[in-house]
Structures are given as structure tokens and as C-alpha cells.
Protein backbone atom coordinates (compact mmCIF):
# COMPACT_ATOMS: atom_id res chain seq x y z
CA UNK A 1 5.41 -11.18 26.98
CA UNK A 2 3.96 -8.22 25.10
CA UNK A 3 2.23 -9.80 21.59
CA UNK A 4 3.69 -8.61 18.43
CA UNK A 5 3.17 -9.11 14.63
CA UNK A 6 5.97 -9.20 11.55
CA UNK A 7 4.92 -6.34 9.12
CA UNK A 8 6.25 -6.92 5.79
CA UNK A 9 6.30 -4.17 4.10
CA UNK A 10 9.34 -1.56 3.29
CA UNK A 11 6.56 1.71 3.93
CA UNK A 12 7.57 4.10 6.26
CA UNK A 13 4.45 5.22 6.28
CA UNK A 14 2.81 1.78 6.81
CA UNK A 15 4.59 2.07 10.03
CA UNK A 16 3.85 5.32 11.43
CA UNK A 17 0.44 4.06 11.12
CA UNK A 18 0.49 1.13 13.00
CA UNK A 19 2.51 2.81 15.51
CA UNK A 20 -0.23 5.21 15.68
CA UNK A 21 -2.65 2.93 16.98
CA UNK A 22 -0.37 1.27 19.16
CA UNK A 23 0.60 -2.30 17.63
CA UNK A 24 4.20 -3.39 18.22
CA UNK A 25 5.49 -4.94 15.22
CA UNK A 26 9.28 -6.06 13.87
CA UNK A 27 9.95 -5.93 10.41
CA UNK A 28 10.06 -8.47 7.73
CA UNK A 29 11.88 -7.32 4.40
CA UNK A 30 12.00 -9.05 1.44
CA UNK A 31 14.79 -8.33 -1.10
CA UNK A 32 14.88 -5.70 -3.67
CA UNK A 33 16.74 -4.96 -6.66
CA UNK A 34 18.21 -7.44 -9.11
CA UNK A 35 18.34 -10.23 -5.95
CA UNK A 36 14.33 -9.29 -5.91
CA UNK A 37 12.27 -12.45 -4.53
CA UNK A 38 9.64 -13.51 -7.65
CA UNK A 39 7.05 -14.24 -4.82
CA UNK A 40 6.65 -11.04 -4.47
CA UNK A 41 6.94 -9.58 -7.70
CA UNK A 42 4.60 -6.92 -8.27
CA UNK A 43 4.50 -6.51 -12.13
CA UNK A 44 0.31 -6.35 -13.18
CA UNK A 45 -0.75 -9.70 -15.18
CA UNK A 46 -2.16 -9.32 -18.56
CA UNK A 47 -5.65 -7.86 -17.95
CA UNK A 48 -5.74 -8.18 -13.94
CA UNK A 49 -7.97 -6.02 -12.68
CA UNK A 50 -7.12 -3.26 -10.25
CA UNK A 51 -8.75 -4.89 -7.12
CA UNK A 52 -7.41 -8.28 -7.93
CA UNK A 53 -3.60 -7.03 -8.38
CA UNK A 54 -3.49 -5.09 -5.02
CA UNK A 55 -5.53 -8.20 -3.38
CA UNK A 56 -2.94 -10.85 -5.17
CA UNK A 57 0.39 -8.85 -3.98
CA UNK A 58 -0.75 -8.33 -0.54
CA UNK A 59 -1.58 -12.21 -0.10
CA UNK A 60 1.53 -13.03 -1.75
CA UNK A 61 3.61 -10.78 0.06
CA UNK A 62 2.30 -12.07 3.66
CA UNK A 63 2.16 -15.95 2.59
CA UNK A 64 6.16 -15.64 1.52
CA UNK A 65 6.84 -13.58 4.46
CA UNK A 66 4.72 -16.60 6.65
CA UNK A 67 7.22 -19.16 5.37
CA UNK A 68 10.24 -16.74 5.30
CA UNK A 69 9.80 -17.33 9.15
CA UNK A 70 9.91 -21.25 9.52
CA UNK A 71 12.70 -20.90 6.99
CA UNK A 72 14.60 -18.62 9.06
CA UNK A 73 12.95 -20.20 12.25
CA UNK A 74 11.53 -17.50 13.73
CA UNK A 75 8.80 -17.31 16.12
CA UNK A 76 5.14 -17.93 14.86
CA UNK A 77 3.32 -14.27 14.51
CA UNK A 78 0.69 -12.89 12.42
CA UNK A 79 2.86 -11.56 8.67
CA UNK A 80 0.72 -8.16 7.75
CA UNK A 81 1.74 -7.05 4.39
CA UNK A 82 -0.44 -4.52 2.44
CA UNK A 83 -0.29 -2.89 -1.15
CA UNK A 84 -1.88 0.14 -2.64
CA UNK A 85 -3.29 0.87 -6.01
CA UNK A 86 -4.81 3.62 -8.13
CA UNK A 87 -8.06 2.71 -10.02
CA UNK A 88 -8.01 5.11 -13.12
CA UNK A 89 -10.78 4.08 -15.49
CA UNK A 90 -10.10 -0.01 -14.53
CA UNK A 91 -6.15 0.82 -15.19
CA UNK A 92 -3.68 0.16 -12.33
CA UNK A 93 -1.65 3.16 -11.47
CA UNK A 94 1.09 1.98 -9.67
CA UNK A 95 4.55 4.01 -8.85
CA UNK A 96 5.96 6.68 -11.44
CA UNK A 97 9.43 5.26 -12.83
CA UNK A 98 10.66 8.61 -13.42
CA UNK A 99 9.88 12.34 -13.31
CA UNK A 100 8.18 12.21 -16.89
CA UNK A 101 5.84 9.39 -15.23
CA UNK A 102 5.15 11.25 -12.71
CA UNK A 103 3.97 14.44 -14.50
CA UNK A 104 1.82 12.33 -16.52
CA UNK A 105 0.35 10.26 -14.16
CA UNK A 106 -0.64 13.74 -12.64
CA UNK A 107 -2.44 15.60 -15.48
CA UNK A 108 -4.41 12.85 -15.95
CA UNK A 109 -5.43 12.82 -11.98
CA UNK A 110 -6.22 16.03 -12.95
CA UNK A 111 -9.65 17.36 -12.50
CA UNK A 112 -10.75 13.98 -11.90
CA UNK A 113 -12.30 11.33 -9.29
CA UNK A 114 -10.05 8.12 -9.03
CA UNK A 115 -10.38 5.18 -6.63
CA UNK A 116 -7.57 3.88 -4.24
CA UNK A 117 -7.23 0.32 -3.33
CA UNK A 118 -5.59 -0.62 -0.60
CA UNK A 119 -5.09 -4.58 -0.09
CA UNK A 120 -3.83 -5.75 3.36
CA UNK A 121 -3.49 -9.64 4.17
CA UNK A 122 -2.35 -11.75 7.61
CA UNK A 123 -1.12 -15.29 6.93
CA UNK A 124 0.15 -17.15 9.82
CA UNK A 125 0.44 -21.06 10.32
CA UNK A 126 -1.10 -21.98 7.06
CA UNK A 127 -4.09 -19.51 7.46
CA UNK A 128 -4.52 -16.75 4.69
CA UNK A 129 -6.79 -13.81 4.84
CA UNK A 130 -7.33 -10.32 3.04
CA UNK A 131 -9.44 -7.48 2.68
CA UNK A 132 -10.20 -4.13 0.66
CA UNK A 133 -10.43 -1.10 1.30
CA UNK A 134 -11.76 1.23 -1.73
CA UNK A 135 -11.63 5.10 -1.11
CA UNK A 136 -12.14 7.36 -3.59
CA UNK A 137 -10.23 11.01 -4.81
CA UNK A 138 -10.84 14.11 -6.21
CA UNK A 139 -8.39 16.22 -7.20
CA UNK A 140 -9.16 20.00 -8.52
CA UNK A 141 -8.19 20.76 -12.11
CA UNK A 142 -4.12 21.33 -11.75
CA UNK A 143 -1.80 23.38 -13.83
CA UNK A 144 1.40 22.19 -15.55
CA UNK A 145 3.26 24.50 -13.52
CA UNK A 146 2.06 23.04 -10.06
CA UNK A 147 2.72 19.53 -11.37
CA UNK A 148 5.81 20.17 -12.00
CA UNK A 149 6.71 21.88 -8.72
CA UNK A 150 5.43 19.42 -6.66
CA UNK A 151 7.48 16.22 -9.03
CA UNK A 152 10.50 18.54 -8.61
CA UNK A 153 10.17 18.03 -4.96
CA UNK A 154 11.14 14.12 -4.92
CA UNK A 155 7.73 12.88 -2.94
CA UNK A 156 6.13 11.18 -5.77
CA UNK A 157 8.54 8.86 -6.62
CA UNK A 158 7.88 5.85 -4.64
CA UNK A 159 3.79 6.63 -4.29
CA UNK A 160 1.62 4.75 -6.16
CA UNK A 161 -0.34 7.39 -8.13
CA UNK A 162 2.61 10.04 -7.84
CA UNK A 163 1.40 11.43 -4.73
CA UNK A 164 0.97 11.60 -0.61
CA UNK A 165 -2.08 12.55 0.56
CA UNK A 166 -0.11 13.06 3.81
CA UNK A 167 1.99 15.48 2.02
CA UNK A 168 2.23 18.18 -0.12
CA UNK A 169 -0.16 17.07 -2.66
CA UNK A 170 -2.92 18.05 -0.02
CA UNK A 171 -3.48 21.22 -1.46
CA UNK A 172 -4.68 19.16 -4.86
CA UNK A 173 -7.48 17.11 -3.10
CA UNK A 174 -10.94 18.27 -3.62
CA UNK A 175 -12.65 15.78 -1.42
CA UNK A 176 -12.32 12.40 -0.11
CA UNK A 177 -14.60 9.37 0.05
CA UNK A 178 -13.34 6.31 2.39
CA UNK A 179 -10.07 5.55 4.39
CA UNK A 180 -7.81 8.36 5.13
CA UNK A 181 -5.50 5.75 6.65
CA UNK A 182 -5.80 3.46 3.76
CA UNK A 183 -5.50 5.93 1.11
CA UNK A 184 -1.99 6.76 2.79
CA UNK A 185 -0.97 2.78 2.80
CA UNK A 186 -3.06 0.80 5.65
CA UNK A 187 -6.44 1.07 6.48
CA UNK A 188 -6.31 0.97 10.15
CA UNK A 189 -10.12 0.07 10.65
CA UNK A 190 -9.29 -3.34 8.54
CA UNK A 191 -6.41 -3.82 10.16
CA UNK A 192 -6.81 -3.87 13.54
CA UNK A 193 -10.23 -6.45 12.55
CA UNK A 194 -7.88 -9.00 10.82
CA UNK A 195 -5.87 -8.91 13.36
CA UNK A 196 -8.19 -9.81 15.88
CA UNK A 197 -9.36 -12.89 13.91
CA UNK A 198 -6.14 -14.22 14.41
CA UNK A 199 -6.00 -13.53 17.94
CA UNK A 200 -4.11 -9.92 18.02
CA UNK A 201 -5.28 -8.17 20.99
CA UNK A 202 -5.47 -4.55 19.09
């Protein structure tokens, strides 16, 4: 029997990745909305740091997800959940609520280096782990015009930091420093590591 992990995470592009490199997965969703589970609500704490939000949500997304299984009794797999942050002067930027977010969370990008975190954690059986991968951004001085083109287009609404750097807002990014992968929503070096500590053939 081929081995295969839960990924809980709602990402589409969290699972183009994986399937990238090959590991077979089944989702694990939590609910949303108004029936939201508080384990994994993401709303900052007062003062949290940037890398110790994105490292908190990941961990408690995959140790809710771990006993979501014996709940449910399912079989025992590695949970891989992941979140991303931007790092704007020690600020979290998470995603835009609206359109007017959007376009501000955008100027300020503007002309600017910022640092993406991206927090990815495997709990399985009582075992927790996590790691962090830190890239960092720099997007060219943009005009109002542009941002508001590219917000028009609908692909910053559920990014954290108002944009893909898989999609359109390409043509903003001056250079890049780290993860490609993980700057999109996984780092796939970390990931396939982790998951050979806990016995993943990847």
C-alpha cells in the first residue's frame, strides 16, 4: 500500500506543490465560517511576533487535524498543515479583507524589501514538529494605477500580503531571497525533510 499523508490546509496552491514533487496526500479540512473551529483560529495575539504567529497556527492547525483523525477514526498518517505570513517592519500582514485592504497593503509593499514566513508543522501520534522558512521580497516602486489593476483582478484576496508570486504580481518583484516554493505557501525543501523524520519516504 502506497504511503500517504493528510494535508490540512484549504490552499490550492499548497497542493499543486506537493503534487509537484510527487507526495500523495488526502485532504483534511477544518470548518470555516461562523461554524469556524477556535483551534485553529488564526486572529494575531496581542504583540505576537510575525515568526511566532505563522509557527503557532501551523502547529495548531496539524495537532487539531492529528486528533480530528482518532476522533473520526481514521487511519494514523503524518497531518502537514502550513501558514504563511508577511513580515513588514515586525507587523504581520496577513490576507486583505477587502479591495481597500488590498490597495493598501500594496503601496506600502511598494518600493520595499519585506520578509515571508512560511510555517509548516507534522503532528502524528502525539509527536509535534515545525519549521521556518524566511524568504525575503522586493518589489519595484508601483503606481496607484497598477495597484489597482491588478486588486481589480480578484487574485489578492485570499493571499496573505495581497499577492501571488505565481501570478500576476510577478511583474512587481524586483528580486527574491529564499524559497520560491515557500514564498507561494510550502517550502518544499522543509517539507519533504519533516516528512522523512516521521518516516515519509519522499
Amino acid at each position: 500500500m502506497e504511503p500517504r499523508i493528510y494535508l490540512a490546509s484549504q490552499s490550492p496552491r499548497r497542493r499543486e506543490l506537493l503534487a509537484q514533487i510527487g507526495v500523495r496526500f488526502d485532504l483534511l479540512l477544518f470548518r470555516g465560517g461562523a461554524r469556524a473551529d477556535p483551534e485553529t483560529d488564526e486572529t494575531p495575539l496581542a504583540g505576537e511576533a510575525p515568526a511566532a504567529y505563522a509557527l503557532r497556527v501551523a502547529a495548531a492547525k496539524a495537532a487539531h487535524g492529528a486528533r480530528l483523525l482518532e476522533w473520526r477514526r481514521l487511519p494514523t498518517r503524518p497531518v502537514l498543515s502550513a501558514d504563511t505570513t508577511l513580515d513588514l517592519d515586525g507587523e504581520i500582514i496577513g490576507k486583505p479583507r477587502d479591495d481597500a485592504e488590498a490597495m493598501a497593503i500594496l503601496a506600502r509593499l511598494s518600493g520595499r524589501t519585506h520578509r515571508v514566513l512560511t510555517a509548516i508543522a507534522i503532528a502524528q501520534a502525539g509527536r509535534l514538529e515545525t519549521r521556518l522558512s524566511v524568504s525575503e521580497v522586493r518589489f519595484r516602486p508601483l503606481a496607484e494605477v497598477e495597484i489597482r489593476r491588478y486588486v481589480a483582478t480578484g487574485e489578492p484576496h485570499d493571499k496573505a500580503g495581497a499577492y501571488g508570486l505565481q501570478g500576476r504580481a510577478a511583474m512587481f518583484i524586483e528580486e527574491v531571497r529564499g524559497s520560491p516554493s515557500g514564498i507561494v505557501g510550502l517550502p518544499l525543501c522543509e517539507t519533504v525533510l519533516l516528512l522523512r523524520e516521521f518516516g515519509y519516504p519522499a
